[in-house]
Protein backbone atom coordinates (compact mmCIF):
# COMPACT_ATOMS: atom_id res chain seq x y z
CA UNK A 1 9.96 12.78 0.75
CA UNK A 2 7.37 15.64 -0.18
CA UNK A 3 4.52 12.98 -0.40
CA UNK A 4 5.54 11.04 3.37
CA UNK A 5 5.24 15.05 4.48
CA UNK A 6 2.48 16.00 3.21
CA UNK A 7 0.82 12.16 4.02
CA UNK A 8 1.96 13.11 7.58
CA UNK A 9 0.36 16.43 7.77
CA UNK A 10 -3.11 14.61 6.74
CA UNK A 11 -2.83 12.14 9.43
CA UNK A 12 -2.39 15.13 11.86
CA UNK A 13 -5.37 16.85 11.02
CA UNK A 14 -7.17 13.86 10.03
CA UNK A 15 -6.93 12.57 14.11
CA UNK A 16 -7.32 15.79 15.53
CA UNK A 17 -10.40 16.76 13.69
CA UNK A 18 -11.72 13.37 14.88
CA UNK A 19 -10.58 14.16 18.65
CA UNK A 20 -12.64 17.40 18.25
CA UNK A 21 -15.44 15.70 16.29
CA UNK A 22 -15.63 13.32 19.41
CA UNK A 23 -16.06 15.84 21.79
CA UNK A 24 -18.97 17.36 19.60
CA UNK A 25 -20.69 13.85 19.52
CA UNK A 26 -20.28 13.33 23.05
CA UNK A 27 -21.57 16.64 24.37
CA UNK A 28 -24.58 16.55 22.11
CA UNK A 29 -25.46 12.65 22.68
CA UNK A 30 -24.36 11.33 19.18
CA UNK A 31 -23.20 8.26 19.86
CA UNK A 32 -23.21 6.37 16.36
CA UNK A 33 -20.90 9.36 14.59
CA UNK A 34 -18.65 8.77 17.73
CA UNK A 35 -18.31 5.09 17.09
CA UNK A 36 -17.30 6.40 13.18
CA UNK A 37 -14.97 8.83 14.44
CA UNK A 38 -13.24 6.67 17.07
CA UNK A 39 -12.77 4.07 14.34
CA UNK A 40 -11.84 6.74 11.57
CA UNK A 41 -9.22 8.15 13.94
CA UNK A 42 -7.72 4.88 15.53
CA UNK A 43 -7.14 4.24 11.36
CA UNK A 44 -5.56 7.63 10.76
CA UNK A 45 -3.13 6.63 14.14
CA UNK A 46 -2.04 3.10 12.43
CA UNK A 47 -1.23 5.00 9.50
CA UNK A 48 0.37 7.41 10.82
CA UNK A 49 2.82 4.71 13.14
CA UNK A 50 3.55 2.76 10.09
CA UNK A 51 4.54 6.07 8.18
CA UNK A 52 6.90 6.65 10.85
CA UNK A 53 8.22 3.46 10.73
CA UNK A 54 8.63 3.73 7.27
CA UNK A 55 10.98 6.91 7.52
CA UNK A 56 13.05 5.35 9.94
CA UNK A 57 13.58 2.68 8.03
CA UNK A 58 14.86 4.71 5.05
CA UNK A 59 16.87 7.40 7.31
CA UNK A 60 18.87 4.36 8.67
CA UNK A 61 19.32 2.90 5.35
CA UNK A 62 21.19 5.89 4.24
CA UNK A 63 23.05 6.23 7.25
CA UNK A 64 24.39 2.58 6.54
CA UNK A 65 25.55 3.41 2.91
C-alpha cells in the first residue's frame, strides 16, 4: 500500500508541475513545451484514475471477505 501512496503522491506533483509549467509556456509564447506538457500531464491524469480504480477495487475486495 506504501508503493500505490507514494505512486499517488508522484502523480500529484507530476500534474501540477505540468499545470504550472503550462502557464510558464503560455505566458512566454512556448508553444511546443506546452504541447509536451499537456500530453505529459493528461498521462500523469490516466494514471492517476486507473490507480484509483485500482484501490477501490482492492478496498471492496476486503470488505467482501
Amino acid at each position: 500500500m506504501g508503493k500505490k501512496f507514494a505512486l499517488n503522491i508522484f502523480y500529484n506533483l507530476g500534474i501540477i508541475l505540468s499545470i504550472f509549467g503550462l502557464v510558464w509556456c503560455y505566458q512566454n509564447g512556448k508553444y511546443i513545451p506546452a504541447a509536451f506538457l499537456v500530453g505529459t500531464g493528461a498521462c500523469l491524469f490516466y494514471f492517476k484514475i486507473q490507480l484509483m480504480k485500482d484501490i477501490r477495487k482492492t478496498y471492496k475486495e476486503k470488505d467482501q471477505l
